[in-house]
PDB file of N, CA and C in Angstrom:
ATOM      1  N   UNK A   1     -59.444  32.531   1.804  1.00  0.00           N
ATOM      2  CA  UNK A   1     -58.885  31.346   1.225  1.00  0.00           C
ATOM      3  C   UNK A   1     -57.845  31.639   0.152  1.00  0.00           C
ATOM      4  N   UNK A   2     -57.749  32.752  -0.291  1.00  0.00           N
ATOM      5  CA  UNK A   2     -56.817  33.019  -1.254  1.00  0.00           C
ATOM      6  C   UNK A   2     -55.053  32.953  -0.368  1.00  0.00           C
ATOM      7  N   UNK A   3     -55.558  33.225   0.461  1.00  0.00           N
ATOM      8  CA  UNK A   3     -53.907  32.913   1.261  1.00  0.00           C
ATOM      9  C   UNK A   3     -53.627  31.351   1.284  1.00  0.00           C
ATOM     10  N   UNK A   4     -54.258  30.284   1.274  1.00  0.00           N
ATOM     11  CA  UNK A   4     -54.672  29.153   0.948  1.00  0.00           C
ATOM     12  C   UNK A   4     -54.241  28.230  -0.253  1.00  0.00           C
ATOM     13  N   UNK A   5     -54.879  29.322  -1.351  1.00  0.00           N
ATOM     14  CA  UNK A   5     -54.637  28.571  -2.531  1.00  0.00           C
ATOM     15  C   UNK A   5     -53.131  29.139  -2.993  1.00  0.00           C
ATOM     16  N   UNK A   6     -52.461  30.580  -2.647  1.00  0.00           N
ATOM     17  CA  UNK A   6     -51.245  30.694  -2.994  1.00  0.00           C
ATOM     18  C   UNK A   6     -50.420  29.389  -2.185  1.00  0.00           C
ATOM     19  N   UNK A   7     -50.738  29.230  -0.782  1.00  0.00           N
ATOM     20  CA  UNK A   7     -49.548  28.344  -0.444  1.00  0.00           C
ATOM     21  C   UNK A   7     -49.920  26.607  -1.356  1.00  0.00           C
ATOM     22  N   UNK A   8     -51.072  26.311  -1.551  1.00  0.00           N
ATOM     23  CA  UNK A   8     -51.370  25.271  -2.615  1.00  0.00           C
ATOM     24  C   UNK A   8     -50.431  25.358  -4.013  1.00  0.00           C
ATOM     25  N   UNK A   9     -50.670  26.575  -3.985  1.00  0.00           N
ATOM     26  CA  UNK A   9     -50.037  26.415  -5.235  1.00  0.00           C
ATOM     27  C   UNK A   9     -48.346  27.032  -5.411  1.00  0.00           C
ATOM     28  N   UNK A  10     -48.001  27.715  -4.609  1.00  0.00           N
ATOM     29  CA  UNK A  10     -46.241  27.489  -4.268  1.00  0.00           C
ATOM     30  C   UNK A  10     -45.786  26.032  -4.100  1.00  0.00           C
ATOM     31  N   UNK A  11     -47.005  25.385  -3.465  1.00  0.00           N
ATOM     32  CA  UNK A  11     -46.205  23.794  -2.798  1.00  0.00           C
ATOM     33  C   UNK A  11     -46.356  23.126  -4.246  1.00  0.00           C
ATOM     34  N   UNK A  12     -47.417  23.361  -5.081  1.00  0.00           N
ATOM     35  CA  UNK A  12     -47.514  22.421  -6.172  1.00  0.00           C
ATOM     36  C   UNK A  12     -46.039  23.108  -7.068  1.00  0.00           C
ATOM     37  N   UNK A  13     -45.856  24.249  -7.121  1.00  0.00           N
ATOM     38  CA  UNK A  13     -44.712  24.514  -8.138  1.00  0.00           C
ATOM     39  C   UNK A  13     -43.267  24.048  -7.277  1.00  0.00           C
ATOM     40  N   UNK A  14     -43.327  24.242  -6.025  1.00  0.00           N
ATOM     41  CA  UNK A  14     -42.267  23.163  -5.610  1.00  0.00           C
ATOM     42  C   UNK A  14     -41.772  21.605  -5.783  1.00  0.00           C
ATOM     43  N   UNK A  15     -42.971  21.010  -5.659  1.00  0.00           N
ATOM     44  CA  UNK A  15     -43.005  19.653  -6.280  1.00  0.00           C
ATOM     45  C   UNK A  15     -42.627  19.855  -7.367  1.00  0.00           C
ATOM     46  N   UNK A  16     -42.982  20.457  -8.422  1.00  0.00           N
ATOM     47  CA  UNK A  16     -42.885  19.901  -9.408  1.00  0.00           C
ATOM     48  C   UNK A  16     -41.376  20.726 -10.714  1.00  0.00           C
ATOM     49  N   UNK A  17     -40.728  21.876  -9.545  1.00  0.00           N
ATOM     50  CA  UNK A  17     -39.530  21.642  -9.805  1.00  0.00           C
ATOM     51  C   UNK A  17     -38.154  20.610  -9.216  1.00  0.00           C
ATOM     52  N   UNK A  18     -38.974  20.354  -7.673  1.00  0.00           N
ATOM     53  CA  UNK A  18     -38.262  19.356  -7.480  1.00  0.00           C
ATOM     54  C   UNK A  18     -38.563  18.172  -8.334  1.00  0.00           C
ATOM     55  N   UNK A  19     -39.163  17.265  -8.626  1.00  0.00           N
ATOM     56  CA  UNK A  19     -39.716  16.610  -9.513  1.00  0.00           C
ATOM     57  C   UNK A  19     -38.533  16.565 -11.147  1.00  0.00           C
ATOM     58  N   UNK A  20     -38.502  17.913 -11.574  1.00  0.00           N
ATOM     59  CA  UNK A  20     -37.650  17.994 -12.982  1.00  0.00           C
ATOM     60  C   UNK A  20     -36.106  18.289 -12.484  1.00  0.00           C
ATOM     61  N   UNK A  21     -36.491  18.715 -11.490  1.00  0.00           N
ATOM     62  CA  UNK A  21     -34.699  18.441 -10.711  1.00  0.00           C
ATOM     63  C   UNK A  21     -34.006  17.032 -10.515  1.00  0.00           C
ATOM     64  N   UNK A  22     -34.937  16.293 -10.316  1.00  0.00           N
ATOM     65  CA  UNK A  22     -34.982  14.964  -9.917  1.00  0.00           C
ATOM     66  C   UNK A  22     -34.586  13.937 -10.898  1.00  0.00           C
ATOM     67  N   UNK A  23     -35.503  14.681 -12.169  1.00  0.00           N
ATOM     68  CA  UNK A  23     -35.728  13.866 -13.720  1.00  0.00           C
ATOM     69  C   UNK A  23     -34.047  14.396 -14.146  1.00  0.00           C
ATOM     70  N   UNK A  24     -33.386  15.803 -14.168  1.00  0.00           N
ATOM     71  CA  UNK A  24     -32.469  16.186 -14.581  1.00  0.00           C
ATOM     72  C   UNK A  24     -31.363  15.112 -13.508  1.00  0.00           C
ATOM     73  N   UNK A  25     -31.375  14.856 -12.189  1.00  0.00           N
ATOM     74  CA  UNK A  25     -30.290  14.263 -11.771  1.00  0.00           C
ATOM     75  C   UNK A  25     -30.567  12.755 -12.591  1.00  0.00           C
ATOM     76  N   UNK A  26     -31.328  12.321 -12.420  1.00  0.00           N
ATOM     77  CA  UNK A  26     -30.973  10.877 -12.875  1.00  0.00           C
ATOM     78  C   UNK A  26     -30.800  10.728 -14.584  1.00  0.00           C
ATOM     79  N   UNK A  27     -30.788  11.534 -15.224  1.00  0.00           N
ATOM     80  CA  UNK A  27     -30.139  11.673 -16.292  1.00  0.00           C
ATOM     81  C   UNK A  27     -28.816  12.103 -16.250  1.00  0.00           C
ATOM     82  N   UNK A  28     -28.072  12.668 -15.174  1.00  0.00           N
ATOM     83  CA  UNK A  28     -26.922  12.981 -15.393  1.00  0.00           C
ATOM     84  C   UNK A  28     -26.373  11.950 -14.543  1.00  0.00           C
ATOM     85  N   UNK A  29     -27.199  11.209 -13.679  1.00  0.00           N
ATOM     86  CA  UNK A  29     -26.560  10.211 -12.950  1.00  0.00           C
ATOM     87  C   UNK A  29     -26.258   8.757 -13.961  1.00  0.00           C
ATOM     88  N   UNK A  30     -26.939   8.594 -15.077  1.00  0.00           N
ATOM     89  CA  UNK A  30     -27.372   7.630 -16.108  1.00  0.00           C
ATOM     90  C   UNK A  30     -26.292   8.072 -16.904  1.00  0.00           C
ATOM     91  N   UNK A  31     -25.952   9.135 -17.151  1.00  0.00           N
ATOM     92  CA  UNK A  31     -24.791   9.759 -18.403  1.00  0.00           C
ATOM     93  C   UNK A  31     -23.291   9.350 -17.520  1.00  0.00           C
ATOM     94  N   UNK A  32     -23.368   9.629 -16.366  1.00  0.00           N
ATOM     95  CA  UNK A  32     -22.432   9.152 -15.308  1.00  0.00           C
ATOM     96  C   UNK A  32     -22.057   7.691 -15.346  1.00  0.00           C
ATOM     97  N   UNK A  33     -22.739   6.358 -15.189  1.00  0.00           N
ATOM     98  CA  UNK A  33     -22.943   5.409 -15.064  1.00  0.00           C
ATOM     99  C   UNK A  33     -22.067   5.116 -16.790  1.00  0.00           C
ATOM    100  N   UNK A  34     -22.728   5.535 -17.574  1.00  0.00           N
ATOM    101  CA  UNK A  34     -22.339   4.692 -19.018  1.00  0.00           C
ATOM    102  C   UNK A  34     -20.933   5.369 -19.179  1.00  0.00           C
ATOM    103  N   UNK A  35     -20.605   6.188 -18.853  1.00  0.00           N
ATOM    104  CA  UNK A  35     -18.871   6.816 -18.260  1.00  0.00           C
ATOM    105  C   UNK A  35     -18.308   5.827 -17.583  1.00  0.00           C
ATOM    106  N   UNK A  36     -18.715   5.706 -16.349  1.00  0.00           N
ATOM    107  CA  UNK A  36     -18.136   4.627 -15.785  1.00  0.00           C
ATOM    108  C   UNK A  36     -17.630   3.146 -16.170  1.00  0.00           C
ATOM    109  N   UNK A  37     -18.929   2.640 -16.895  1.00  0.00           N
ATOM    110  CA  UNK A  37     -18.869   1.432 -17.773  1.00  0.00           C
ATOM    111  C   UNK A  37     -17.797   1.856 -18.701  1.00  0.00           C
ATOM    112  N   UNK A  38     -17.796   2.783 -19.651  1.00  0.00           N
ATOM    113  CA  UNK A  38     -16.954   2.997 -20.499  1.00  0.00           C
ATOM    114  C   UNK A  38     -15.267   2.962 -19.758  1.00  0.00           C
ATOM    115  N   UNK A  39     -15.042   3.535 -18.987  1.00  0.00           N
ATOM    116  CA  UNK A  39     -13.986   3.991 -18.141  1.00  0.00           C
ATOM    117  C   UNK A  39     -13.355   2.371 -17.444  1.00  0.00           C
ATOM    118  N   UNK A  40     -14.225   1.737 -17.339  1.00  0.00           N
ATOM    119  CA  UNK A  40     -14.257  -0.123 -16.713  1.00  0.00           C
ATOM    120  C   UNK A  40     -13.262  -0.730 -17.817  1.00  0.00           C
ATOM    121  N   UNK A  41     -14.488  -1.064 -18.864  1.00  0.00           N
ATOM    122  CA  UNK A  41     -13.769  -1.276 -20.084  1.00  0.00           C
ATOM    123  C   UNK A  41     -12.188  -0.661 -20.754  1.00  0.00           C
ATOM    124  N   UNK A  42     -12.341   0.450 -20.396  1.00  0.00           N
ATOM    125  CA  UNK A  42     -11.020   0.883 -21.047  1.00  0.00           C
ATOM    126  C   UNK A  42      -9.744   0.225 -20.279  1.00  0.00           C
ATOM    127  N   UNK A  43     -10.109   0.543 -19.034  1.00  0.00           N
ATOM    128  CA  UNK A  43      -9.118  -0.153 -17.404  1.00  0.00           C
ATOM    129  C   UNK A  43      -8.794  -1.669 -17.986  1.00  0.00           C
ATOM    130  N   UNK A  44      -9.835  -2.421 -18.154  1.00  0.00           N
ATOM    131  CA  UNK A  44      -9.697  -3.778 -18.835  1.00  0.00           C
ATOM    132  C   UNK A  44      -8.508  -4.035 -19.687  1.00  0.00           C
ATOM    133  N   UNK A  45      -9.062  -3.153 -20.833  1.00  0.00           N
ATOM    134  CA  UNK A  45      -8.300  -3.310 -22.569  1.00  0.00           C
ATOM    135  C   UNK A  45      -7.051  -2.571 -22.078  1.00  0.00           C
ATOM    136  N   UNK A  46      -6.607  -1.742 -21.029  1.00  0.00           N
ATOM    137  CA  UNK A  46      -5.402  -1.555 -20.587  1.00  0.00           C
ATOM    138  C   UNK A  46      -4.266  -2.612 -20.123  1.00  0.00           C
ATOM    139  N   UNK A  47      -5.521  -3.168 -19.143  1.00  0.00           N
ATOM    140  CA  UNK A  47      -4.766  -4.600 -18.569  1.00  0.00           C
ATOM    141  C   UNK A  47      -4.442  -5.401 -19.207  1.00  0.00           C
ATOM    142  N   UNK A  48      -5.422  -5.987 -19.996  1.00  0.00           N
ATOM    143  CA  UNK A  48      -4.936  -7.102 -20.962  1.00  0.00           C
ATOM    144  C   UNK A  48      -3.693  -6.365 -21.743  1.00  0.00           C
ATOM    145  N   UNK A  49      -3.713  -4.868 -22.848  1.00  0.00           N
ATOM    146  CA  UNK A  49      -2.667  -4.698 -23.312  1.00  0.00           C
ATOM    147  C   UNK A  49      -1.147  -4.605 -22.655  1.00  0.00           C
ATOM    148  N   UNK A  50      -1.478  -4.254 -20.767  1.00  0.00           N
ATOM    149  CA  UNK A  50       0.007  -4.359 -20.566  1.00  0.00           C
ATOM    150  C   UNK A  50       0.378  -5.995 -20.379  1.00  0.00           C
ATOM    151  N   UNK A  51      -0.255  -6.845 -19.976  1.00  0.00           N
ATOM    152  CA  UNK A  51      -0.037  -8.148 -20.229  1.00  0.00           C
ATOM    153  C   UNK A  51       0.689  -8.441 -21.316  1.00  0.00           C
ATOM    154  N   UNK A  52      -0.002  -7.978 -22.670  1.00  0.00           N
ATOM    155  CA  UNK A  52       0.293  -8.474 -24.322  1.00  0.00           C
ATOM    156  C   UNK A  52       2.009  -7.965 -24.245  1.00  0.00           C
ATOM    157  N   UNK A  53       2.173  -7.010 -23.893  1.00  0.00           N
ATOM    158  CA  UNK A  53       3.374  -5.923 -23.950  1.00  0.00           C
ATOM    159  C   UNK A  53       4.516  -6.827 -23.139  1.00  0.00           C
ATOM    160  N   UNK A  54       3.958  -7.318 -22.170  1.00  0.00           N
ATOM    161  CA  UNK A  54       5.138  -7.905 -20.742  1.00  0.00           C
ATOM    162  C   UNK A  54       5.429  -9.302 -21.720  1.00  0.00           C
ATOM    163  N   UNK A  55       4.336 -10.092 -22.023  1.00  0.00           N
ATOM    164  CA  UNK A  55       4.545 -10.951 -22.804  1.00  0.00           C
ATOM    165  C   UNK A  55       5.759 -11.115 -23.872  1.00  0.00           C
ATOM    166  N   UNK A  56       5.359  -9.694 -24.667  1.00  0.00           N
ATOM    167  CA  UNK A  56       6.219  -9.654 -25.885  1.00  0.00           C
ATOM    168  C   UNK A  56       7.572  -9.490 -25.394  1.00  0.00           C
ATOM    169  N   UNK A  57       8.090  -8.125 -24.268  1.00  0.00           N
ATOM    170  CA  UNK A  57       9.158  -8.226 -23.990  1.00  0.00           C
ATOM    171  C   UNK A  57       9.788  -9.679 -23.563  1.00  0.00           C
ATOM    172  N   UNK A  58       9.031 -10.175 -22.883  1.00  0.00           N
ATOM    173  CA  UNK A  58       9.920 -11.713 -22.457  1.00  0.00           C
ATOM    174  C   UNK A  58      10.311 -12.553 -24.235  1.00  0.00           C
ATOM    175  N   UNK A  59       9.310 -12.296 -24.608  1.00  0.00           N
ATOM    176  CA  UNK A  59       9.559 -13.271 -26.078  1.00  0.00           C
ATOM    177  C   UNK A  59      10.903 -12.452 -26.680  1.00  0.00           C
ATOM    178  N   UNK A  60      10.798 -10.727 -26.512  1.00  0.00           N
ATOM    179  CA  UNK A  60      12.426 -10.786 -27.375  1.00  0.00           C
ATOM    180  C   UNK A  60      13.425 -11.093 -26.672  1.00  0.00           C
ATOM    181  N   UNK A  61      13.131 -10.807 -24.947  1.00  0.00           N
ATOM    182  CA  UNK A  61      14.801 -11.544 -24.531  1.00  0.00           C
ATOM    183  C   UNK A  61      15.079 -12.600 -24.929  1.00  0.00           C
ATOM    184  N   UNK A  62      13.865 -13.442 -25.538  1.00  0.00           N
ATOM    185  CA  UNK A  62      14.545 -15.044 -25.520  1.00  0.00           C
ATOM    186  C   UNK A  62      14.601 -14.707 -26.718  1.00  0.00           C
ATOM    187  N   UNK A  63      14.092 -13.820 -27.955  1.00  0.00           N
ATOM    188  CA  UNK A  63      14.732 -13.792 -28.973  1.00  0.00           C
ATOM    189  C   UNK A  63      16.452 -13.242 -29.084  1.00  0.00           C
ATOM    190  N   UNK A  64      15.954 -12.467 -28.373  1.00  0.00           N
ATOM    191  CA  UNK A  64      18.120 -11.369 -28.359  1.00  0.00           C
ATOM    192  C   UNK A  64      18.889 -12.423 -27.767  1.00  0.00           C
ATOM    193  N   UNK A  65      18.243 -13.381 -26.951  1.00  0.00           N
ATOM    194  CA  UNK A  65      19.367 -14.497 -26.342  1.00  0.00           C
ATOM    195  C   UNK A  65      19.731 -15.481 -27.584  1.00  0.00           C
ATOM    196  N   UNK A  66      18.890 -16.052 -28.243  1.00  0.00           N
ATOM    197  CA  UNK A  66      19.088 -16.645 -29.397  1.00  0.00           C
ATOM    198  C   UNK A  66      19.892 -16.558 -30.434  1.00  0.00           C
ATOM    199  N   UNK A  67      19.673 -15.036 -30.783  1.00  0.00           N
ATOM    200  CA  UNK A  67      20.597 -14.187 -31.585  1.00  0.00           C
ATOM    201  C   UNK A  67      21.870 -14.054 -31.446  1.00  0.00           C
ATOM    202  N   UNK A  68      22.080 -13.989 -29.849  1.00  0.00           N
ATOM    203  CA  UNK A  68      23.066 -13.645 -29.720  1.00  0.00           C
ATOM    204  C   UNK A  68      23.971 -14.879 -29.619  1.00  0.00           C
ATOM    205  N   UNK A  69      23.361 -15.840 -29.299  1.00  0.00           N
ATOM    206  CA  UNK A  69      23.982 -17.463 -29.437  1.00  0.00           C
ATOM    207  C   UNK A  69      24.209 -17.818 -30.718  1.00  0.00           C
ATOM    208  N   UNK A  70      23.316 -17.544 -32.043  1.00  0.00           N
ATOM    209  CA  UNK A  70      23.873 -17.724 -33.292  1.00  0.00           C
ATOM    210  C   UNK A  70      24.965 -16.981 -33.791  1.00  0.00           C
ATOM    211  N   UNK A  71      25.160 -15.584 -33.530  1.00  0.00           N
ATOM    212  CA  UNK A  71      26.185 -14.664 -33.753  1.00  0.00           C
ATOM    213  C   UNK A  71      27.005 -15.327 -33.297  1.00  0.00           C
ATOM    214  N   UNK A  72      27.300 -16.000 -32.351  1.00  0.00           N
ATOM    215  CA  UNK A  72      28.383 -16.318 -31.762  1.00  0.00           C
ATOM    216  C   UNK A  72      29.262 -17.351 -32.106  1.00  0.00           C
ATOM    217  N   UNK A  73      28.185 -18.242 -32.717  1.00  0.00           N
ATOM    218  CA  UNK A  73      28.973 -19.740 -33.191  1.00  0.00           C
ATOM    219  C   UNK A  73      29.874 -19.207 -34.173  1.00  0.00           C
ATOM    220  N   UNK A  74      29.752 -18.201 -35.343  1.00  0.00           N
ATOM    221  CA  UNK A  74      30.627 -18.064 -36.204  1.00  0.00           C
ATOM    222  C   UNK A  74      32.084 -17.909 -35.649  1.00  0.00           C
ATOM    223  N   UNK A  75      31.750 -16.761 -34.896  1.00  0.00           N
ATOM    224  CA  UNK A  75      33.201 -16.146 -34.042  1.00  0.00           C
ATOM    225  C   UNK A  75      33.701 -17.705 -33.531  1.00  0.00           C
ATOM    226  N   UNK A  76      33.207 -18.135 -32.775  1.00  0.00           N
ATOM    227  CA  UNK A  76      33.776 -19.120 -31.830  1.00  0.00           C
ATOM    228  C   UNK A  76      34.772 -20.278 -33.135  1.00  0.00           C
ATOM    229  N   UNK A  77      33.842 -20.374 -34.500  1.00  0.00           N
ATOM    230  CA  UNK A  77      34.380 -21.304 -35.449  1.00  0.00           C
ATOM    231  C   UNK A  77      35.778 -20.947 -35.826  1.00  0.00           C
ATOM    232  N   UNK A  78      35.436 -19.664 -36.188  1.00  0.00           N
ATOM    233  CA  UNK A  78      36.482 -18.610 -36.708  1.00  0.00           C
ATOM    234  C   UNK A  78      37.888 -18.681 -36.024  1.00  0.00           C
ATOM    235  N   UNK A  79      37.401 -18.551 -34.221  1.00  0.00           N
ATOM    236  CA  UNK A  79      38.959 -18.937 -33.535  1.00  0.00           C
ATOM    237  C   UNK A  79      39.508 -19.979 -33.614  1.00  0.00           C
ATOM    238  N   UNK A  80      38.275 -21.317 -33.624  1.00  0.00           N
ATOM    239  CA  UNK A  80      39.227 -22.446 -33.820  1.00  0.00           C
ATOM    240  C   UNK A  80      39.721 -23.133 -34.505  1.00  0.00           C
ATOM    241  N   UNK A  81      39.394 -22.647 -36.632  1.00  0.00           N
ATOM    242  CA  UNK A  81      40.361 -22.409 -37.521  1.00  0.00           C
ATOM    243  C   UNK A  81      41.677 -21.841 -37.684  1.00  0.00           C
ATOM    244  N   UNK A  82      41.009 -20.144 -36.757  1.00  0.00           N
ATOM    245  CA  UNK A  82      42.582 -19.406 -36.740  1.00  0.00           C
ATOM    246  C   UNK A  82      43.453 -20.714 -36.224  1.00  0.00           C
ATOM    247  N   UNK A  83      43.491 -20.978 -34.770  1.00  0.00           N
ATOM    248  CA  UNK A  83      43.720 -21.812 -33.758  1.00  0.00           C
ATOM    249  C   UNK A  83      44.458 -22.532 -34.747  1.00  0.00           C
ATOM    250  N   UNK A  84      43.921 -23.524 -35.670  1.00  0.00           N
ATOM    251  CA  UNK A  84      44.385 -24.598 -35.738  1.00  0.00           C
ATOM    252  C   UNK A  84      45.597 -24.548 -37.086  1.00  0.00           C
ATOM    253  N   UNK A  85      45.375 -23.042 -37.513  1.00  0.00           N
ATOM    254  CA  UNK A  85      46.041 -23.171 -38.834  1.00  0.00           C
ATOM    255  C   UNK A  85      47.492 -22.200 -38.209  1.00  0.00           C
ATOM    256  N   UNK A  86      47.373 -21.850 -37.014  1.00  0.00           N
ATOM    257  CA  UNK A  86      48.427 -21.169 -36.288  1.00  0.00           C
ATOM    258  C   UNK A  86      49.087 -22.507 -35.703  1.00  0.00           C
ATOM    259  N   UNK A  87      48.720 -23.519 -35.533  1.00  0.00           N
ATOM    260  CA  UNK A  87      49.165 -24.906 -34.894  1.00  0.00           C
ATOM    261  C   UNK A  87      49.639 -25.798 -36.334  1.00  0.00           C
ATOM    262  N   UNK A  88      49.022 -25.738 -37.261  1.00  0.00           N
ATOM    263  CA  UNK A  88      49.803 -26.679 -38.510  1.00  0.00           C
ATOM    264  C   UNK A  88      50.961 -25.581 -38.966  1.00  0.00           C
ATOM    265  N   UNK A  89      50.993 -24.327 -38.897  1.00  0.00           N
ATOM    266  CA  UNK A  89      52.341 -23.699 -39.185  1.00  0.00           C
ATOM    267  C   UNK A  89      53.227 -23.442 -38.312  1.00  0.00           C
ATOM    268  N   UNK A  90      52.607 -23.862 -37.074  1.00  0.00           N
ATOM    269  CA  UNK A  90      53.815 -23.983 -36.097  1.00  0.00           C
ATOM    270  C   UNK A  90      54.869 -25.158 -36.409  1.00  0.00           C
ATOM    271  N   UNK A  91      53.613 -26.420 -36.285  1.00  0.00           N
ATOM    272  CA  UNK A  91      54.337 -27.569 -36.481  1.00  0.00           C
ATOM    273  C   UNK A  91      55.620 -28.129 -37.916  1.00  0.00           C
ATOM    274  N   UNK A  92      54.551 -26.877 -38.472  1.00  0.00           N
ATOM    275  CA  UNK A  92      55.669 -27.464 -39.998  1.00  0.00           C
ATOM    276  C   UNK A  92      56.985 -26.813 -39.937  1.00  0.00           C
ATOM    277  N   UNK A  93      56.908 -25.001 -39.343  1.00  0.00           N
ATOM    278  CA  UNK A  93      58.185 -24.612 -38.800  1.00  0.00           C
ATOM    279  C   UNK A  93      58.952 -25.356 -38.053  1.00  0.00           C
ATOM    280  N   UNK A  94      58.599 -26.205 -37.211  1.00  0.00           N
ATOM    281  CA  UNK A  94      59.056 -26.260 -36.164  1.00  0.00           C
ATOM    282  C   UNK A  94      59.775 -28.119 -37.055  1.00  0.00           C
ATOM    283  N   UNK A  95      58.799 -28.773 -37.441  1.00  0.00           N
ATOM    284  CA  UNK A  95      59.577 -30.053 -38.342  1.00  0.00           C
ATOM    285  C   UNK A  95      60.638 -29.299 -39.263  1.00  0.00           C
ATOM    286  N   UNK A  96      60.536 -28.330 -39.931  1.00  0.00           N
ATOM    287  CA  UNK A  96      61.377 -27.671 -40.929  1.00  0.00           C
ATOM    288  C   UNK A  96      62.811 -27.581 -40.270  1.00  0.00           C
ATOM    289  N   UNK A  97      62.573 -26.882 -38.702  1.00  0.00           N
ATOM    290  CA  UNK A  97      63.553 -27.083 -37.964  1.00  0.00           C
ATOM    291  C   UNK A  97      64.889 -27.938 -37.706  1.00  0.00           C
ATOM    292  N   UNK A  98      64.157 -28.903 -37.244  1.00  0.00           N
ATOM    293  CA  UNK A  98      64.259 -29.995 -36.711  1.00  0.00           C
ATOM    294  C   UNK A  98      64.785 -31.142 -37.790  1.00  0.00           C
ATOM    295  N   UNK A  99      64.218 -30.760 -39.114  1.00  0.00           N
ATOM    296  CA  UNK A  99      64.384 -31.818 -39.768  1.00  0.00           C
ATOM    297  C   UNK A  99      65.687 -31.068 -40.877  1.00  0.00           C
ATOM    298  N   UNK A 100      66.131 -30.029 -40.182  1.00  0.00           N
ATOM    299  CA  UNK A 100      67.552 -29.611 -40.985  1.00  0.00           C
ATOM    300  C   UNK A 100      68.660 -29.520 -40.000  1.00  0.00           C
ATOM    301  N   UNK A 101      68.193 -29.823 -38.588  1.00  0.00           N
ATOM    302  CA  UNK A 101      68.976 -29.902 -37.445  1.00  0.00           C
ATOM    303  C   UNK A 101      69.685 -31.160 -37.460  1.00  0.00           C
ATOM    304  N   UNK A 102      68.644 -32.185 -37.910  1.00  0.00           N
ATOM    305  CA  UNK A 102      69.241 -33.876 -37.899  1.00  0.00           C
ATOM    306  C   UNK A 102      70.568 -33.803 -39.541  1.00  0.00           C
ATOM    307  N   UNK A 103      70.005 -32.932 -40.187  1.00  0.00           N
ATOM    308  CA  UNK A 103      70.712 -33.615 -41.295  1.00  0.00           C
ATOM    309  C   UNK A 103      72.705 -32.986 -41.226  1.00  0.00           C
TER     310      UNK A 103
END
């Protein structure tokens, strides 16, 4: 019977490293899992931040469009002073003319 109780007892030390093999995977399968979750979450707070980002760019084009529409009114004022003060010294040359032509 001693040939007996060795294979009894090989099979019991088999079990029972399979057993802590078993206990060791599902702890690394559990350390795995809260990775994953973690790794979920991050994917998330990615998404939402490229959202926040796409968002913002649209808000400065319509800011740089704005900007660039206020910059502009000055210029645009600017020509049609020049404009008009190039048109009252035309006209006064041009009466100055005219009004030493008649005499």
């Amino acid at each position: 019977m001693a040939h007996g109780d060795d294979d009894y007892t090989n099979i019991s030390e088999r079990v029972t490293r399979v057993e802590e093999s078993s206990k060791s995977a599902h702890k690394r399968i559990d350390s795995i899992d809260e990775i994953y979750k973690e790794i979920r979450d991050l994917a998330i707070s990615v998404n939402k931040l490229a959202g926040s980002v796409q968002r913002l760019c649209d808000d400065m084009t319509e800011v740089r469009g704005r900007v660039s529409c206020i910059e502009g009114k000055p210029g645009k004022r600017w020509d049609i002073i020049v404009t008009a003060v190039l048109n009252i010294a035309l006209g006064a040359i041009m009466g100055y003319i005219i009004s030493h032509m008649l005499i």
